[in-house]
C-alpha atoms as a PDB file:
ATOM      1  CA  UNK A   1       9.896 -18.124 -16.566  1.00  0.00           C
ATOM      2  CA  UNK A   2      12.941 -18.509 -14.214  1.00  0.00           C
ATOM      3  CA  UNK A   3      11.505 -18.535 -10.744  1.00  0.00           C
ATOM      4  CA  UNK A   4      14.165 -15.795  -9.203  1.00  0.00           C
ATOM      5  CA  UNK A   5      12.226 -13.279 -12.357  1.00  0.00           C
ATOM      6  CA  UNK A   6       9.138 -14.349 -10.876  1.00  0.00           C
ATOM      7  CA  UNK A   7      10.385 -13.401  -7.404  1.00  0.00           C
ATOM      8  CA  UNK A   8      11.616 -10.572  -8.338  1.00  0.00           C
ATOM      9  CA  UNK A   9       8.333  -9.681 -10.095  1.00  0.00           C
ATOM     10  CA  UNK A  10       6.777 -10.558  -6.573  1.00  0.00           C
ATOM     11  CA  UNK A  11       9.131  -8.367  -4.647  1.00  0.00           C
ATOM     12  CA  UNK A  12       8.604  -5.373  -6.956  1.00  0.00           C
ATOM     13  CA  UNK A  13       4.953  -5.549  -6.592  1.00  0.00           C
ATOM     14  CA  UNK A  14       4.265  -6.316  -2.581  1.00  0.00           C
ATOM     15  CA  UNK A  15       7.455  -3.315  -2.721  1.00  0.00           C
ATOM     16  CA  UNK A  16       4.957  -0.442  -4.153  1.00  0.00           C
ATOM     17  CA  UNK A  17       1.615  -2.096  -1.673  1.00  0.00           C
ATOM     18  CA  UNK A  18       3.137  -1.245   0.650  1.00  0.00           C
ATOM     19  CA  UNK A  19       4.210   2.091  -0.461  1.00  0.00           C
ATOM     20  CA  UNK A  20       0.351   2.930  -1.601  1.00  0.00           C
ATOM     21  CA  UNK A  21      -0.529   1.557   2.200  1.00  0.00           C
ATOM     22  CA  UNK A  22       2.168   3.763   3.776  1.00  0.00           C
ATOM     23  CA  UNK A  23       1.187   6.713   2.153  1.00  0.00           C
ATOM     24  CA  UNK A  24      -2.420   5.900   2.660  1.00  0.00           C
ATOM     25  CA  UNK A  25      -2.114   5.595   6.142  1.00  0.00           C
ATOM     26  CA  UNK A  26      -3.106   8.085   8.441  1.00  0.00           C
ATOM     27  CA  UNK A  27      -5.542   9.282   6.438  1.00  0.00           C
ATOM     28  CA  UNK A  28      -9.109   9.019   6.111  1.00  0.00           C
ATOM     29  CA  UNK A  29     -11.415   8.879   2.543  1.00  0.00           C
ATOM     30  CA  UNK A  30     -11.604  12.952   2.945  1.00  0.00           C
ATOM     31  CA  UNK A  31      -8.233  13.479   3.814  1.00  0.00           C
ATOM     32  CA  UNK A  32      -6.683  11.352   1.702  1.00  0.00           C
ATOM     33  CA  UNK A  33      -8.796  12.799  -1.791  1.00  0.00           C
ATOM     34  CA  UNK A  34      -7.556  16.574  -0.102  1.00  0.00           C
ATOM     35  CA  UNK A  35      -3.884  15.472   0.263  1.00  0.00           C
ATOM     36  CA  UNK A  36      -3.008  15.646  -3.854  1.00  0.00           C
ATOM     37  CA  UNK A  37       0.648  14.468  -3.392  1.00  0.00           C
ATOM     38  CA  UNK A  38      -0.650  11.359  -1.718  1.00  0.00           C
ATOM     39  CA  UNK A  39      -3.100  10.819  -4.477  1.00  0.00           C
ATOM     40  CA  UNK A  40      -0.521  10.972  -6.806  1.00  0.00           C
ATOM     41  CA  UNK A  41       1.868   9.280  -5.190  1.00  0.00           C
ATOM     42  CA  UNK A  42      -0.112   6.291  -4.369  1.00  0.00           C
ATOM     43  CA  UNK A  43      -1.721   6.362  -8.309  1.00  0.00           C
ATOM     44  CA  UNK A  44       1.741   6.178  -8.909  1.00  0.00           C
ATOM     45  CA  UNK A  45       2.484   2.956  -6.967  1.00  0.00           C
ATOM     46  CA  UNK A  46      -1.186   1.223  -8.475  1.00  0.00           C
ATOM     47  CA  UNK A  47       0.466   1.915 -12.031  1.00  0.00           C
ATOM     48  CA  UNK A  48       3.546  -0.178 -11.450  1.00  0.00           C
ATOM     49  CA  UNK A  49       1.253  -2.632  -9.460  1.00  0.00           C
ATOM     50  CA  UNK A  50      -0.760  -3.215 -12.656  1.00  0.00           C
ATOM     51  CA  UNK A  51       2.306  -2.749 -14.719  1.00  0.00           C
ATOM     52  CA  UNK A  52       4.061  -5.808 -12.640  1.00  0.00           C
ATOM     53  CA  UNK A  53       1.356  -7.594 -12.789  1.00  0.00           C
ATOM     54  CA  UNK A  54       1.199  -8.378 -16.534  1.00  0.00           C
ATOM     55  CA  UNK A  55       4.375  -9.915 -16.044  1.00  0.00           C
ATOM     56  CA  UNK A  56       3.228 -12.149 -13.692  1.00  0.00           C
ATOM     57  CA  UNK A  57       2.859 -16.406 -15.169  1.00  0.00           C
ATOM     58  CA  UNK A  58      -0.478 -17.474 -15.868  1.00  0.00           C
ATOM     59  CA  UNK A  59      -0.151 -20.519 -13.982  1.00  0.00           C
ATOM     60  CA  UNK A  60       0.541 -17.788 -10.953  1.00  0.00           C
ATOM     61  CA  UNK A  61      -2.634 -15.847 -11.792  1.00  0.00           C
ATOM     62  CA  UNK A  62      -4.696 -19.269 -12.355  1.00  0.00           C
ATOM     63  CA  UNK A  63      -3.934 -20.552  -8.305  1.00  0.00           C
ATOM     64  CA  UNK A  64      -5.663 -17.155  -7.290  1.00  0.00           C
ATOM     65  CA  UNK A  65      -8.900 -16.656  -9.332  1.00  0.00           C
ATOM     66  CA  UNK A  66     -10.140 -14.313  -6.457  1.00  0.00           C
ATOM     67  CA  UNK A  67      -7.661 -11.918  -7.807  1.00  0.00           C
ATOM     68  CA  UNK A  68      -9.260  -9.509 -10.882  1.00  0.00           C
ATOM     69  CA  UNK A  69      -5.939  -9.555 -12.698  1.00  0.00           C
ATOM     70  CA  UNK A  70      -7.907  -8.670 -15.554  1.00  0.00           C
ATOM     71  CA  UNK A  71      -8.980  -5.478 -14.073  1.00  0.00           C
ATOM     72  CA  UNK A  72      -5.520  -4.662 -12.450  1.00  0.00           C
ATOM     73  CA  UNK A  73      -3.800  -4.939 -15.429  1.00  0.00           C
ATOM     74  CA  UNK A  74      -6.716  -3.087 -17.165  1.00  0.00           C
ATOM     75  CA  UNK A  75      -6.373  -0.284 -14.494  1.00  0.00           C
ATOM     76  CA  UNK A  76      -3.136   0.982 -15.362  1.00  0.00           C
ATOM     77  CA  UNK A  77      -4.170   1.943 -18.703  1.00  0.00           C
ATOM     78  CA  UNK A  78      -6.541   4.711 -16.724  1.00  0.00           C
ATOM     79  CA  UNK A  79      -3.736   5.511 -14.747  1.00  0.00           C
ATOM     80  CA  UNK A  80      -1.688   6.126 -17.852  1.00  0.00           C
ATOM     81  CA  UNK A  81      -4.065   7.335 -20.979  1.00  0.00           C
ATOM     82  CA  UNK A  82      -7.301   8.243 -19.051  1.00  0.00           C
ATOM     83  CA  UNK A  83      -5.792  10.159 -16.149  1.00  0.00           C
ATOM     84  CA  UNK A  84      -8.792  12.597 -15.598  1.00  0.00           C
ATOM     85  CA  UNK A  85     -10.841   9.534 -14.698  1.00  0.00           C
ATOM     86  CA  UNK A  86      -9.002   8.799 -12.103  1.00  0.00           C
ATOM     87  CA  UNK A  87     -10.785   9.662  -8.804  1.00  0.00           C
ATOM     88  CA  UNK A  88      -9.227   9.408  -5.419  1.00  0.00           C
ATOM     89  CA  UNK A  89     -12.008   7.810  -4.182  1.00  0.00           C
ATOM     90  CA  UNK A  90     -11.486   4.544  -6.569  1.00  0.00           C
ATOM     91  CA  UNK A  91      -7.585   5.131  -5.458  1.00  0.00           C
ATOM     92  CA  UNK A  92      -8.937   4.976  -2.077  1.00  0.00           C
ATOM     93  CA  UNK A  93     -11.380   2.136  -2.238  1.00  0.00           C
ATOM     94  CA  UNK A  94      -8.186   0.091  -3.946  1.00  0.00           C
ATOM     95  CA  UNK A  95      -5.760   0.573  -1.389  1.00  0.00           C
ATOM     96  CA  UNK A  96      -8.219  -0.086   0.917  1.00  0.00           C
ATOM     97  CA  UNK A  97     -10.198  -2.918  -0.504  1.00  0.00           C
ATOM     98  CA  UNK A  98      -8.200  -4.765  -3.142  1.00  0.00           C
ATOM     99  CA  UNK A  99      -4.252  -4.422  -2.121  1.00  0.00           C
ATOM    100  CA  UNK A 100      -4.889  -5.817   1.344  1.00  0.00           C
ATOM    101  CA  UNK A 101      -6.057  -9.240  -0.394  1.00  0.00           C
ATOM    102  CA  UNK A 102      -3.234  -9.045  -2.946  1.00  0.00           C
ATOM    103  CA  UNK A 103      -0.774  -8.825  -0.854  1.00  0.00           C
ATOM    104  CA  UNK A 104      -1.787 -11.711   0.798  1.00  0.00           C
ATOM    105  CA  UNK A 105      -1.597 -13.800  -2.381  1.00  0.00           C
ATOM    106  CA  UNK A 106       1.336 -12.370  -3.535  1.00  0.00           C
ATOM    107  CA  UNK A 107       3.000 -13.186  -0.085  1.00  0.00           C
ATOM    108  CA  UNK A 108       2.114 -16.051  -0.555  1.00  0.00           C
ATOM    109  CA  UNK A 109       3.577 -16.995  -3.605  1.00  0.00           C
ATOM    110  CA  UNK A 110       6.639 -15.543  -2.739  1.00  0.00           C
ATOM    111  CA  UNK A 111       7.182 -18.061   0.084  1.00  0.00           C
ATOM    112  CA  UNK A 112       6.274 -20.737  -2.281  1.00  0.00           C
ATOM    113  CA  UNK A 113       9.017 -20.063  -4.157  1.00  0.00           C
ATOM    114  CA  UNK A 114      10.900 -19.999  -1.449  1.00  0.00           C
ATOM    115  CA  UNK A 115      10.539 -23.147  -0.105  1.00  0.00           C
END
């Protein structure tokens, strides 16, 4: 895969972490699972996360085993099919938890390509 896709792959996902952090922000566990446009919003921005991330070169994945691709990609099948499972407490926990990790990665990546 041409490494300006893969870039732009990278871009497009650290692009909608930092939207789910934005929105996020502010905003404690309680306030955030009462605030049901920034649920949705940032369940919105996890979907194209996982969605992104299925694009993303094995060899890519394989230098970050830390990483549950597995279970990112997995997760945007709930977002899409199995809606009424998800809770915005497991929206929370993510954008709490697992983006700030993932963005470091992906980050990182991205100025491997780069250089």
């Amino acid at each position: 895969m041409p490494s300006e896709r893969v870039g732009g792959i990278l871009q497009d996902i650290l692009h909608h972490i930092d939207l789910a952090i934005q929105f996020a922000a502010g905003l404690d566990r309680n306030a955030f699972a009462a605030d049901l446009r920034t649920v949705y919003a940032v369940t919105r921005c996890l979907e194209i996360t996982s969605e992104a991330s299925r694009r993303l070169p094995d060899d890519v994945k394989s230098r970050h085993p830390t990483i549950a691709w597995r279970q990112m990609a997995a997760a945007g099948n709930v977002y899409r099919h199995n809606y009424e499972d998800v809770a915005a407490h497991l929206v929370w926990e993510t954008v709490q938890q697992a983006l700030p990790p993932l963005k470091e990665v992906l980050e990182e990546e991205l100025a491997r390509l780069q250089s």
